[in-house]
Protein backbone atom coordinates (compact mmCIF):
# COMPACT_ATOMS: atom_id res chain seq x y z
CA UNK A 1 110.84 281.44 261.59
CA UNK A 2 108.04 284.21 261.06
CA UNK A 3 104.31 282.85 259.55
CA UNK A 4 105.44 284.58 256.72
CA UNK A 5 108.69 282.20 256.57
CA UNK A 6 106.79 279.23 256.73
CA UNK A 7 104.27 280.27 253.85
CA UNK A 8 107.71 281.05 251.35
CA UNK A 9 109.36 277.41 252.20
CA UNK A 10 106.14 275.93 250.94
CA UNK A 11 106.19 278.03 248.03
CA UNK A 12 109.55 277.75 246.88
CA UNK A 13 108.71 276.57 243.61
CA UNK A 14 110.79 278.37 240.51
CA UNK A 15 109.24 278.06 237.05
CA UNK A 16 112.45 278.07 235.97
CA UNK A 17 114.38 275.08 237.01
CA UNK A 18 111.22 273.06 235.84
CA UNK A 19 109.48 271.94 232.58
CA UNK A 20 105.89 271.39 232.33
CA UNK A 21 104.76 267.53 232.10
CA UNK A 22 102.39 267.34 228.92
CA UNK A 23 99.37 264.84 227.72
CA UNK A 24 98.39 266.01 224.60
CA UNK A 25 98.02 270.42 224.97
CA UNK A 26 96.76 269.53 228.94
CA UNK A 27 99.79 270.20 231.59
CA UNK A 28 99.50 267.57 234.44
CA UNK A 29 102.47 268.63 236.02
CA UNK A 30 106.44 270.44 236.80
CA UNK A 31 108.99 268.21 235.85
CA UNK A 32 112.26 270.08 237.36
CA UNK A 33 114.70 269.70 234.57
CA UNK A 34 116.97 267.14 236.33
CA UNK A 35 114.75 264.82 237.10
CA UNK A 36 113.39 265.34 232.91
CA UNK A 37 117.19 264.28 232.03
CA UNK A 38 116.40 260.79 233.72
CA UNK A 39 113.94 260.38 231.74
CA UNK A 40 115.27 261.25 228.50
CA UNK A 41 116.02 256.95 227.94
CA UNK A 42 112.17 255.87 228.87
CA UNK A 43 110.91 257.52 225.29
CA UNK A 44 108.49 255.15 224.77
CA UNK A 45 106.72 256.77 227.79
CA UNK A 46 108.10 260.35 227.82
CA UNK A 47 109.55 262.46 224.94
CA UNK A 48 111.70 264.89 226.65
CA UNK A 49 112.54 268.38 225.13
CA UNK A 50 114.05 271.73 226.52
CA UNK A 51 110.49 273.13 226.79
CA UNK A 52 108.41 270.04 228.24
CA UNK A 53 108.09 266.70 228.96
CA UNK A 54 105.34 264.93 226.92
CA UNK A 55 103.93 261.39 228.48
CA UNK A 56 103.37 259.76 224.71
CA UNK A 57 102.64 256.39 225.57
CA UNK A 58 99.45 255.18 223.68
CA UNK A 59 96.57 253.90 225.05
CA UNK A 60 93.74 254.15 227.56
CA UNK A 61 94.24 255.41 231.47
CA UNK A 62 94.72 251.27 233.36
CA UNK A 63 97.33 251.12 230.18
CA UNK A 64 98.81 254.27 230.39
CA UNK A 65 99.37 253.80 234.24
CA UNK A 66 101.01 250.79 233.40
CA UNK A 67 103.61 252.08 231.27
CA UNK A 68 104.24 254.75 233.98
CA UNK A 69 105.03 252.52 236.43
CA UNK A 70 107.20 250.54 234.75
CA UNK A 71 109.40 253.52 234.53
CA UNK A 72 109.02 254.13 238.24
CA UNK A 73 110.08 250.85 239.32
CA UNK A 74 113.28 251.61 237.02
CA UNK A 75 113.98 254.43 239.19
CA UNK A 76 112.91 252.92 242.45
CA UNK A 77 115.90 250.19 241.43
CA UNK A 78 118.45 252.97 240.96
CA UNK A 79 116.99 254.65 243.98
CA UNK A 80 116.01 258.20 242.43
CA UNK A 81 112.46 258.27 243.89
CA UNK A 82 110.52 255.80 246.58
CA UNK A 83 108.36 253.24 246.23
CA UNK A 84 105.17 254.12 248.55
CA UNK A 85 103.38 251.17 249.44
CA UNK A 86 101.67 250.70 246.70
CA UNK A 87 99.47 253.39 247.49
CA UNK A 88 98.50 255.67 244.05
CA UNK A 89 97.20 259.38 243.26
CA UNK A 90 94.87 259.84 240.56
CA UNK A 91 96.43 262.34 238.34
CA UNK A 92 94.03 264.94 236.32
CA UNK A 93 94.36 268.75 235.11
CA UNK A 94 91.44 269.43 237.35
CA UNK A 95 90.31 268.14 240.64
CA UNK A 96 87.04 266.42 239.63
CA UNK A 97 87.98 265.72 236.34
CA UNK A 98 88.80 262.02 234.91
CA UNK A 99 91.95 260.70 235.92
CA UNK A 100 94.47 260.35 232.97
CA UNK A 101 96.70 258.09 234.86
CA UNK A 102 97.03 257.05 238.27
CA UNK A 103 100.60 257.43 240.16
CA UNK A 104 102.82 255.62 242.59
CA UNK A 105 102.28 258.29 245.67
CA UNK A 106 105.95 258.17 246.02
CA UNK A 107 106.46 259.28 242.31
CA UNK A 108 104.40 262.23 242.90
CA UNK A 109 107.17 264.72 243.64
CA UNK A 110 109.45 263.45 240.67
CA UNK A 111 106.21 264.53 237.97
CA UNK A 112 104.96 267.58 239.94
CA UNK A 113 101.45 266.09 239.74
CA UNK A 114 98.88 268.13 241.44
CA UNK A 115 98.10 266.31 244.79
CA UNK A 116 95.63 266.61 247.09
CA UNK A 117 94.89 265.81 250.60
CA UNK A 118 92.60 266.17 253.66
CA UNK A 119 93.74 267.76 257.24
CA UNK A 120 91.18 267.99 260.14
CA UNK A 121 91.35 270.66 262.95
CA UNK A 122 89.98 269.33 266.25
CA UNK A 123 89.55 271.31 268.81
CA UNK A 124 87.74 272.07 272.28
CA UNK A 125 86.50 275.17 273.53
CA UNK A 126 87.35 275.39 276.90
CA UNK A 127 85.42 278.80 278.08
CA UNK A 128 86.58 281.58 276.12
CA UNK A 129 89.85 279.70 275.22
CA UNK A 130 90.44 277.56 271.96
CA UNK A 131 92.48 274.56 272.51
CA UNK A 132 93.93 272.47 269.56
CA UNK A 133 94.48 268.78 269.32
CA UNK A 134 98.00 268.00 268.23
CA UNK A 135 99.77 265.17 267.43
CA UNK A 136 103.25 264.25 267.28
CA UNK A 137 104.86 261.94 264.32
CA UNK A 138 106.34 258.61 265.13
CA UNK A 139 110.30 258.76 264.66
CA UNK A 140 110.13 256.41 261.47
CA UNK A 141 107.35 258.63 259.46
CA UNK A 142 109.44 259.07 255.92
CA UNK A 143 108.55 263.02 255.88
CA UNK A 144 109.08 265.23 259.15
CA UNK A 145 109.26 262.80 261.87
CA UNK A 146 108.59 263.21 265.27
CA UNK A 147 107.12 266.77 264.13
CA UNK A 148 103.90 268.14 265.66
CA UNK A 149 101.44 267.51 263.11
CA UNK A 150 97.32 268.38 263.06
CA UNK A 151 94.76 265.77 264.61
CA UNK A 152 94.00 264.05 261.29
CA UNK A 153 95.75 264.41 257.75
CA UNK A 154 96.39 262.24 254.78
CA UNK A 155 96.70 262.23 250.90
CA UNK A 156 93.49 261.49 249.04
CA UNK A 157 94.30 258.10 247.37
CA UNK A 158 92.77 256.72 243.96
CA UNK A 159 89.17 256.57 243.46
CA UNK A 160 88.79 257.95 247.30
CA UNK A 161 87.02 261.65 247.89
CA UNK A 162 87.60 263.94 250.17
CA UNK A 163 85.26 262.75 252.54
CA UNK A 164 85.63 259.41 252.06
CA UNK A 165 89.41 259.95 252.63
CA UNK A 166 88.56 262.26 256.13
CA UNK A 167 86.42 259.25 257.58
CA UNK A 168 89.15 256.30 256.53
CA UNK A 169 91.78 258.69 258.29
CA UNK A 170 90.18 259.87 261.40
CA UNK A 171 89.77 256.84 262.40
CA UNK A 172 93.00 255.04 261.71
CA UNK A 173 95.11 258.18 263.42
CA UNK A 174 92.72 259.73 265.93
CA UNK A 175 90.31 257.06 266.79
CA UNK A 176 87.78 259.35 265.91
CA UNK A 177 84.33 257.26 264.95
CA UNK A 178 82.50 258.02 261.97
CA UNK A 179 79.08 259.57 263.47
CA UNK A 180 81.38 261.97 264.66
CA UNK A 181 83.86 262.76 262.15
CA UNK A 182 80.53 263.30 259.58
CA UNK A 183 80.03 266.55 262.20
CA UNK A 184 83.14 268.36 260.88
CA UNK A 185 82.78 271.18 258.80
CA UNK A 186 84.19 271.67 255.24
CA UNK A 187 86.25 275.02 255.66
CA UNK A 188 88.14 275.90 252.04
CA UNK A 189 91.85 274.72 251.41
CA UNK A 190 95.47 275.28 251.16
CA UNK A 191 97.51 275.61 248.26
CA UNK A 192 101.28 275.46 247.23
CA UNK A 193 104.13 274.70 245.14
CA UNK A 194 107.54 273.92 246.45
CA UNK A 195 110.53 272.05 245.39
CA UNK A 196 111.87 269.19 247.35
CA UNK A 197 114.88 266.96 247.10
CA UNK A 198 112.80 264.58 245.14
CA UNK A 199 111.27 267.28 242.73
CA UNK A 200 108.03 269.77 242.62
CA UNK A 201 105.45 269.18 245.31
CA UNK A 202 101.97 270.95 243.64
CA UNK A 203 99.82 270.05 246.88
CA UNK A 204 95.59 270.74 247.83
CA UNK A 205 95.07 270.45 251.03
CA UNK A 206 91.21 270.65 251.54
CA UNK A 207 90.88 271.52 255.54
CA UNK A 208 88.13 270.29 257.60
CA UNK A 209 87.23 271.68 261.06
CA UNK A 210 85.94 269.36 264.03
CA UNK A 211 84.23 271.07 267.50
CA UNK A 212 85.45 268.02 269.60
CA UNK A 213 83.18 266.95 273.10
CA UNK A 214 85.12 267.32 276.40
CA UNK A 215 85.57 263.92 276.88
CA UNK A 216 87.10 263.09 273.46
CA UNK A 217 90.66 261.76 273.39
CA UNK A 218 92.85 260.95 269.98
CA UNK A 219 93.69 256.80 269.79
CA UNK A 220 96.12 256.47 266.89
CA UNK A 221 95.28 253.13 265.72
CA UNK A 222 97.96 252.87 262.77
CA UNK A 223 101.83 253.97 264.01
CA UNK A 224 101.35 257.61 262.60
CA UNK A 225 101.61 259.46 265.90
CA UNK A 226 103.42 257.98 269.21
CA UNK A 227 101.18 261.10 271.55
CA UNK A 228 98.58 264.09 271.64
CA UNK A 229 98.43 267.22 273.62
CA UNK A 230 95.67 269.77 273.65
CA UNK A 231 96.93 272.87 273.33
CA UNK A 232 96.00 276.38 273.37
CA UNK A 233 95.97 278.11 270.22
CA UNK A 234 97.77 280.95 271.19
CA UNK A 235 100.84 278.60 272.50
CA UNK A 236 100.41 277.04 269.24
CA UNK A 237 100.82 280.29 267.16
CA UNK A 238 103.55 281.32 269.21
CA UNK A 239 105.56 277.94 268.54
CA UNK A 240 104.73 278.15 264.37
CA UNK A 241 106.27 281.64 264.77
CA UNK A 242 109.24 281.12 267.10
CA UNK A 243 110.54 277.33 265.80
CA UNK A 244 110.05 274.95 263.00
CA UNK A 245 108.77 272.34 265.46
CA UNK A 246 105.43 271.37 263.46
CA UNK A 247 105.33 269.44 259.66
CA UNK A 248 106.02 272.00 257.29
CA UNK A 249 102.30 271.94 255.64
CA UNK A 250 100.85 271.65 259.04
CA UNK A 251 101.99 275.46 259.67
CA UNK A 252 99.58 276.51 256.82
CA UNK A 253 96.43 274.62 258.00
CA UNK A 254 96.52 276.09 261.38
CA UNK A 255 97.63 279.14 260.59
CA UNK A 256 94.09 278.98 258.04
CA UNK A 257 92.43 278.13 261.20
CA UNK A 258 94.05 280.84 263.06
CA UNK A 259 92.39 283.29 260.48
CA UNK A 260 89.33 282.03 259.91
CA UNK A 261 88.26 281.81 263.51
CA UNK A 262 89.65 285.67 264.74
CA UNK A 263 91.94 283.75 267.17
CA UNK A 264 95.13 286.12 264.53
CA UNK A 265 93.17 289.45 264.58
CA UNK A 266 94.46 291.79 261.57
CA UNK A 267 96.20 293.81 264.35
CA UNK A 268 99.39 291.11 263.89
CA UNK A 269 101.64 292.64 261.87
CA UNK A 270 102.18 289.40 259.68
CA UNK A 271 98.05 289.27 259.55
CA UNK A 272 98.01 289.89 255.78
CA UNK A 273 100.90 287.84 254.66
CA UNK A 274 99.13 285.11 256.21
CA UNK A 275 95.62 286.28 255.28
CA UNK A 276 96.82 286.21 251.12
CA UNK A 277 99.67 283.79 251.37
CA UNK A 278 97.77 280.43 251.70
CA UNK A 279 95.88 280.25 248.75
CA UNK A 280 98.30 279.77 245.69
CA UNK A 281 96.26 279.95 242.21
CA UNK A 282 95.69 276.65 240.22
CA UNK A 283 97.09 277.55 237.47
């Protein structure tokens, strides 16, 4: 698969097969127009018509969430979306802005809620050369196992930051202490839209880079990875372009690193496609 391949699978999303999820006039997600059908029955909760999805349950955001969930458990019963360890996403029209509910993390997908997450480049400069970190998923991860995956990564939970989420992760997968993850630089993010078996992925991933010492080697601490490898980037561009070997998203984040850093010079013939490709709008 080409870079340019990998950017169009994560953007796969078509406005068409989907129905905008509605609080009031504010759009808080894509509801793809089966998975609106399923909820046609839960209309104390959603109000389903050919042009949206409305969430009209009354009340504040704690009972609001509530009533959500009560319809995901309903479909976690008849097995139409996951449960995911009781881990939620706060769910706003803006990052930064109040929550409006908060949202099983396995639900996401089903209400095309915006969601956003933190991945960390580590790497080593060895010389001239620029060697990546790179882990690979444990064989029971529920997306992409036993994929290559970047050093840290992880959704940003309820009430958790960016940062806050970077330090809680590096540590649990990498091992990496927090006097030294508080070094890595905030470098932009990645943006896209795809559709999925489950529904509309909207994702943010905000991408952090992280100079690593020479004597620095990844402890997963929490089952995510089962081994690391440093490798160089250019053996890591050539495997994003030649196989689908690394988590889907992952391809995006170093490919951002790729650019930022000169290591995919604008002589590549796929340098623009990659250059324009990884920033979708937030619309």
């Amino acid at each position: 698969m080409s870079f340019a391949g990998h950017i169009a699978f994560c953007n796969s999303f078509d406005p068409a097969r989907a129905v905008p999820l509605l609080r009031g006039e504010v759009r808080l997600g894509f509801v793809r127009r089966d998975n609106a059908e399923a909820l046609r029955r839960f209309a104390d909760v959603f109000e389903v018509a050919d042009a949206a999805v409305r969430l009209v349950a009354p009340g504040d955001m704690a009972s609001l969430s509530a009533a959500v969930d009560r319809v995901v458990d309903a479909l976690v019963l008849e097995r139409q979306i996951p449960k995911w360890r009781n881990e939620t996403f706060d769910v706003a029209q803006r990052w930064g802005m109040p929550p409006v509910f908060r949202l099983d993390r396995g639900a996401a997908p089903f209400l095309g809620i915006r969601a956003y997450g933190v991945h960390l480049n580590g790497y080593r400069r060895d010389g001239g050369a620029v060697r990546l970190w790179i882990g690979r998923r444990a064989p029971d991860k529920r997306v992409d196992p036993d994929k290559l995956d970047s050093l840290v990564g992880g959704g940003i939970g309820n009430g958790l930051g960016a940062e806050a989420t970077l330090v809680k992760e590096a540590e649990e997968e990498a091992g990496i202490a927090a006097d030294l993850i508080r070094r890595a630089v905030p470098a932009g993010a990645v943006s896209y839209r795809m559709e999925t078996p489950l529904g509309i992925r909207d994702d943010v991933l905000f991408v952090y880079d992280l100079e690593l010492p020479a004597d620095f080697v990844p402890d997963n601490h929490d089952g995510e990875f089962v081994d690391f490898a440093l490798m160089p980037v250019a053996e890591v561009l050539d495997r994003i372009r030649a196989t689908a070997d690394f988590k889907f998203n992952v391809n995006l984040v170093i490919l951002d690193f790729a650019v930022r850093h000169g290591l995919l010079p604008p002589s590549d013939p796929e340098y623009l496609d990659v250059a324009t490709g990884l920033h979708r709008p937030l619309d």
